[in-house]
N, C-alpha and C. Protein backbone atom coordinates (compact mmCIF):
# COMPACT_ATOMS: atom_id res chain seq x y z
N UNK A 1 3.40 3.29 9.07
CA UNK A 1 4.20 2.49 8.19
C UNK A 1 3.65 2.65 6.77
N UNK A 2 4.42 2.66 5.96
CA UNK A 2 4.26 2.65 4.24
C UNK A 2 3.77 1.88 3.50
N UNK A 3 2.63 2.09 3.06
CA UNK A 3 2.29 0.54 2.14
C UNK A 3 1.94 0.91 1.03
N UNK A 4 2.53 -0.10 -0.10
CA UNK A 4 1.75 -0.08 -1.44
C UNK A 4 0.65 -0.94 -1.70
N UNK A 5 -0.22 -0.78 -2.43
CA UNK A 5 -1.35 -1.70 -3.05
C UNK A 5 -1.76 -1.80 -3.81
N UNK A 6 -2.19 -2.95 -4.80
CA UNK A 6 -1.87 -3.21 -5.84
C UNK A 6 -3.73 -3.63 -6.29
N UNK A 7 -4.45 -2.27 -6.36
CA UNK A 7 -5.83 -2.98 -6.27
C UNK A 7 -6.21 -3.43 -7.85
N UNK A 8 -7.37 -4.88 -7.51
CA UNK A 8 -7.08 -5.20 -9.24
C UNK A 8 -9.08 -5.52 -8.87
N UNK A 9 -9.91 -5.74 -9.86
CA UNK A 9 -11.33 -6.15 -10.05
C UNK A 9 -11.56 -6.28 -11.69
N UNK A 10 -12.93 -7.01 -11.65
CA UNK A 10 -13.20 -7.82 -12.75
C UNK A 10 -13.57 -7.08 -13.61
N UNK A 11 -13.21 -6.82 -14.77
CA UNK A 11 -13.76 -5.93 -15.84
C UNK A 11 -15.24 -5.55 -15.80
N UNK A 12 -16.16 -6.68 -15.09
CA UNK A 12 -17.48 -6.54 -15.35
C UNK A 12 -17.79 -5.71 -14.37
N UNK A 13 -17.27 -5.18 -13.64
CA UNK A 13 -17.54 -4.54 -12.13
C UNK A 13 -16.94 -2.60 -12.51
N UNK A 14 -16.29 -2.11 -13.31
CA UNK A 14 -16.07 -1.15 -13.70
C UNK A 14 -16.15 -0.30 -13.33
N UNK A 15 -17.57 0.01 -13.60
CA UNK A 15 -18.93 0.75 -13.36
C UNK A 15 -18.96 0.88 -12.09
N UNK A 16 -19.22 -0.41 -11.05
CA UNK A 16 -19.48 -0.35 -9.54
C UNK A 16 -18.37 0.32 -8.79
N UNK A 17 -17.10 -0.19 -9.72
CA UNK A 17 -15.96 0.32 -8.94
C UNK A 17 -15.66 1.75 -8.84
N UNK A 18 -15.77 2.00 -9.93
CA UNK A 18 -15.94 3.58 -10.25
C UNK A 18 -16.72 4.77 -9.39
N UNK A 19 -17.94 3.81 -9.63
CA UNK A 19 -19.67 4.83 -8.79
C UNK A 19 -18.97 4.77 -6.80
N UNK A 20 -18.10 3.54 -6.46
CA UNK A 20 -17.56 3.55 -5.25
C UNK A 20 -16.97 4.46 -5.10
N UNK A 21 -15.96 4.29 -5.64
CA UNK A 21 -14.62 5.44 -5.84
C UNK A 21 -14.92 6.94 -5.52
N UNK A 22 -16.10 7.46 -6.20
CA UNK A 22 -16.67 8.95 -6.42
C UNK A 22 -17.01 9.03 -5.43
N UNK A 23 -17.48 8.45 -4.59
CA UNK A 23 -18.15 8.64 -3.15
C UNK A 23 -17.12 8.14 -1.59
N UNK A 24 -15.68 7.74 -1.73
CA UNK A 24 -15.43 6.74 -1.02
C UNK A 24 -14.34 8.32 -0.42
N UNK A 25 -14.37 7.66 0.75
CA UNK A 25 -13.07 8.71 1.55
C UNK A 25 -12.32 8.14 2.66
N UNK A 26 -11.16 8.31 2.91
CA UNK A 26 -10.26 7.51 3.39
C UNK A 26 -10.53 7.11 4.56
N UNK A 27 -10.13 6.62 5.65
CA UNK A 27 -10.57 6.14 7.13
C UNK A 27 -9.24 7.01 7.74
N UNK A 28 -9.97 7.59 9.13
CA UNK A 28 -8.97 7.96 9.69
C UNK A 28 -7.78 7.12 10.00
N UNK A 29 -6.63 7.46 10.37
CA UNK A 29 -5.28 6.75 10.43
C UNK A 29 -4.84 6.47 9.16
N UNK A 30 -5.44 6.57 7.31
CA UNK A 30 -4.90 6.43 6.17
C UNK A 30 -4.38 7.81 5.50
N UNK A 31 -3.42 8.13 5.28
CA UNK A 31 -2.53 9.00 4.97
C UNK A 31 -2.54 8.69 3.32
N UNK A 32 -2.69 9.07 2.61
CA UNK A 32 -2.59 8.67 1.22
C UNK A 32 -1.18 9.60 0.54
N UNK A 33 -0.36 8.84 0.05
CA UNK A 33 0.70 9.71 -0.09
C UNK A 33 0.38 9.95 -1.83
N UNK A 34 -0.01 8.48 -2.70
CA UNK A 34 0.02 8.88 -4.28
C UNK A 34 -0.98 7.93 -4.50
N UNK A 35 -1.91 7.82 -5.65
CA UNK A 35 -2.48 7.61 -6.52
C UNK A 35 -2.54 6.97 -8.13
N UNK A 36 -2.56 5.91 -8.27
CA UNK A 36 -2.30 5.89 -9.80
C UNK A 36 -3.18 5.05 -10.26
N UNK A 37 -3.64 5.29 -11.58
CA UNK A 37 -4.41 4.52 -12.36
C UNK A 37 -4.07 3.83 -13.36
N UNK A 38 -4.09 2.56 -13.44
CA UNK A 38 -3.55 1.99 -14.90
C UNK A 38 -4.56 1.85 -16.16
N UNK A 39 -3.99 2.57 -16.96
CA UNK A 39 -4.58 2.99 -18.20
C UNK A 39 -5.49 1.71 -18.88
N UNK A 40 -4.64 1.05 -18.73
CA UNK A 40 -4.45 0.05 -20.03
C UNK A 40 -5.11 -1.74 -19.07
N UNK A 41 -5.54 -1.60 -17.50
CA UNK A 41 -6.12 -2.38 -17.08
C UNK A 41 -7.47 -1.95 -15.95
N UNK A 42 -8.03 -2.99 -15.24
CA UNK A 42 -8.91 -3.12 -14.29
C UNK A 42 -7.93 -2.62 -13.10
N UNK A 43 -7.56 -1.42 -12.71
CA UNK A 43 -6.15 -2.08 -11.87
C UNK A 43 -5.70 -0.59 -11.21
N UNK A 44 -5.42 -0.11 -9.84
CA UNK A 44 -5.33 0.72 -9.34
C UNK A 44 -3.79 0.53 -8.21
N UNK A 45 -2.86 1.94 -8.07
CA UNK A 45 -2.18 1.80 -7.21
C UNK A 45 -2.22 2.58 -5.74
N UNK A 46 -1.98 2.38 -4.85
CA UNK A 46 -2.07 3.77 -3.86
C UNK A 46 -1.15 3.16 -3.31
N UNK A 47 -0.26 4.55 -2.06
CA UNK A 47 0.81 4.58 -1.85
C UNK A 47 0.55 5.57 -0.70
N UNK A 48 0.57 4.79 0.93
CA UNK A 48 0.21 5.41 1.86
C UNK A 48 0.51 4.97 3.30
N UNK A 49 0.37 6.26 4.18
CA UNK A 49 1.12 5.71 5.35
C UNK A 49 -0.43 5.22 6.11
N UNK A 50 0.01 4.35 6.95
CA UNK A 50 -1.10 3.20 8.32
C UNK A 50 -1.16 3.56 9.07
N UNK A 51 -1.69 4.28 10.02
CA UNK A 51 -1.56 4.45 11.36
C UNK A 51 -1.73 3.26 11.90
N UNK A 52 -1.93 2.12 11.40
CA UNK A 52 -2.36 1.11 12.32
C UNK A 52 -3.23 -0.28 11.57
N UNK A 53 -3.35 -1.12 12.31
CA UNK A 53 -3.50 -2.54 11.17
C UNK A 53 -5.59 -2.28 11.49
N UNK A 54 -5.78 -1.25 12.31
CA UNK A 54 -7.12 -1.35 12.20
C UNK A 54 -7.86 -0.35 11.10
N UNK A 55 -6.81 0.90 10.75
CA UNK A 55 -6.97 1.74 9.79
C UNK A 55 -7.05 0.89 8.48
N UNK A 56 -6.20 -0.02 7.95
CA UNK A 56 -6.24 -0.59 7.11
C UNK A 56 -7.18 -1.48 6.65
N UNK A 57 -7.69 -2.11 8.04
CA UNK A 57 -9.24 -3.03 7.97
C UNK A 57 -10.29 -2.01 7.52
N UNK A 58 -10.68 -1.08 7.62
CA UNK A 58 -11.31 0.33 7.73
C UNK A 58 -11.44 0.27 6.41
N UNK A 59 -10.33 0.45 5.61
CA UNK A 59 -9.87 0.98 4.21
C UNK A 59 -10.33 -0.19 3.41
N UNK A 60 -10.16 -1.54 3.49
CA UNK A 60 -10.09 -2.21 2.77
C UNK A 60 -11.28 -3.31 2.94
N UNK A 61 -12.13 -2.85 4.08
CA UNK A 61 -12.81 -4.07 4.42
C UNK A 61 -14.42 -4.02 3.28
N UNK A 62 -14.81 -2.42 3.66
CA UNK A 62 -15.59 -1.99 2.15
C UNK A 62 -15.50 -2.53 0.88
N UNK A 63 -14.21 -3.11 0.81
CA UNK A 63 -13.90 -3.59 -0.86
C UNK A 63 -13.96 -5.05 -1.21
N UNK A 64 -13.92 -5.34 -0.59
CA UNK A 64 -13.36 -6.81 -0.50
C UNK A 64 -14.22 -7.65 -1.71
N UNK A 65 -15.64 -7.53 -1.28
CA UNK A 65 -16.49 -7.79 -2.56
C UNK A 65 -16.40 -7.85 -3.54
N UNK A 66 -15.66 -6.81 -4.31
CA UNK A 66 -15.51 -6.56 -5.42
C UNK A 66 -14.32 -6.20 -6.02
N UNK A 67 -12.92 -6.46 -5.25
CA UNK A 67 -11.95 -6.06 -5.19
C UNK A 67 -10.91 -6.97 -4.65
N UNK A 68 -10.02 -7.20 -5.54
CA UNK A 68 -8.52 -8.06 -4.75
C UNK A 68 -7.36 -6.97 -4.32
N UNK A 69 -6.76 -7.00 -2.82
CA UNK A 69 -5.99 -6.04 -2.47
C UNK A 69 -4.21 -7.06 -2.44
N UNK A 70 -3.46 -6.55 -3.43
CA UNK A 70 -2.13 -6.84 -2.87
C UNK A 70 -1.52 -6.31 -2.16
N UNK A 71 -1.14 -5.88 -0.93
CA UNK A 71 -0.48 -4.96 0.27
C UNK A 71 0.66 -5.56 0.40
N UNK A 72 1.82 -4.66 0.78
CA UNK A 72 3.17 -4.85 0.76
C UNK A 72 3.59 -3.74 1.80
N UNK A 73 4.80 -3.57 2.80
CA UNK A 73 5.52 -2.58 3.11
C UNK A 73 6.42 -2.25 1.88
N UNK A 74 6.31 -0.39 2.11
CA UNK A 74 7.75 -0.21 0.87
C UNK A 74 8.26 0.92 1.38
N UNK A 75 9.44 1.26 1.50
CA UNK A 75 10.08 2.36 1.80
C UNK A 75 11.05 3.05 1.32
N UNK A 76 11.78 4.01 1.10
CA UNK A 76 12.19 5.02 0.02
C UNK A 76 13.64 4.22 0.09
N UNK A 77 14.55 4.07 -1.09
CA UNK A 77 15.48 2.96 -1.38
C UNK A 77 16.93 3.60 -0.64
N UNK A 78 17.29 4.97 -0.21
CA UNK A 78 18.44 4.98 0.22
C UNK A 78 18.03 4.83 2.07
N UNK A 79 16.78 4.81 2.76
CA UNK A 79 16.47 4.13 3.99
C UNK A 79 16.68 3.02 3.61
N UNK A 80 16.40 1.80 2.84
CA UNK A 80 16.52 0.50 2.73
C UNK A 80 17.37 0.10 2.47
N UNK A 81 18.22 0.74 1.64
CA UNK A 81 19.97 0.94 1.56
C UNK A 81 20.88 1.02 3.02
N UNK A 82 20.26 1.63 3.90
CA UNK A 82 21.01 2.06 4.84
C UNK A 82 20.92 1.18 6.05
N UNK A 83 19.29 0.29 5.70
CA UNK A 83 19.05 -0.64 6.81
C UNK A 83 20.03 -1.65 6.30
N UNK A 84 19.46 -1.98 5.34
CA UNK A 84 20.72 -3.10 4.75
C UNK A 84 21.94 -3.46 5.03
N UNK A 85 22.40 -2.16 5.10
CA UNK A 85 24.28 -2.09 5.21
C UNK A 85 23.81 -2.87 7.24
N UNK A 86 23.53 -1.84 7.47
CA UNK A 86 23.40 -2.10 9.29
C UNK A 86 23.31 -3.39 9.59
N UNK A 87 22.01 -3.97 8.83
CA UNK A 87 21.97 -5.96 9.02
C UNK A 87 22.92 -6.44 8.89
N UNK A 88 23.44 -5.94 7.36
CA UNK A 88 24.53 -7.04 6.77
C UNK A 88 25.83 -6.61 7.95
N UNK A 89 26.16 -6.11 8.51
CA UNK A 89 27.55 -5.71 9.55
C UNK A 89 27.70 -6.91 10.35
């Protein structure tokens, strides 16, 4: 399944987050589809498939310390278009 995340940490942590980052590698079952960095904050996106709600503990449990995770399902808009129509019938 598809998830976005919306990772955010304290300006004072930067540094730690960073020195993590350089060394950190995904957990099996995390598929990483994209990457983004926001310029202009403390504040990171990724965009990736789950094999599973234990892959995700894996991924995110390392961070927690120093890190707030927003997680969401998201999926490409003419599938969500198409589920839509099907519900709404």
């Amino acid at each position: 399944m598809l998830f976005m995340d919306i990772i955010t940490w304290d300006p004072k942590d930067n540094a730690e987050v960073g020195n993590r980052f350089l060394n950190w590698k995904y957990p099996e079952g995390i598929k990483v589809i994209s990457e983004w960095q926001d310029l202009s904050s403390c504040r990171s996106i990724i965009v990736y498939d789950a094999e599973n709600s234990e892959a995700y503990a894996y991924a995110t449990i390392p961070w927690m310390d120093i890190c707030r995770f927003d997680s969401f399902p998201v999926m490409d808009p003419a599938q969500s278009i198409d589920i839509w129509t099907k519900c709404m019938k």
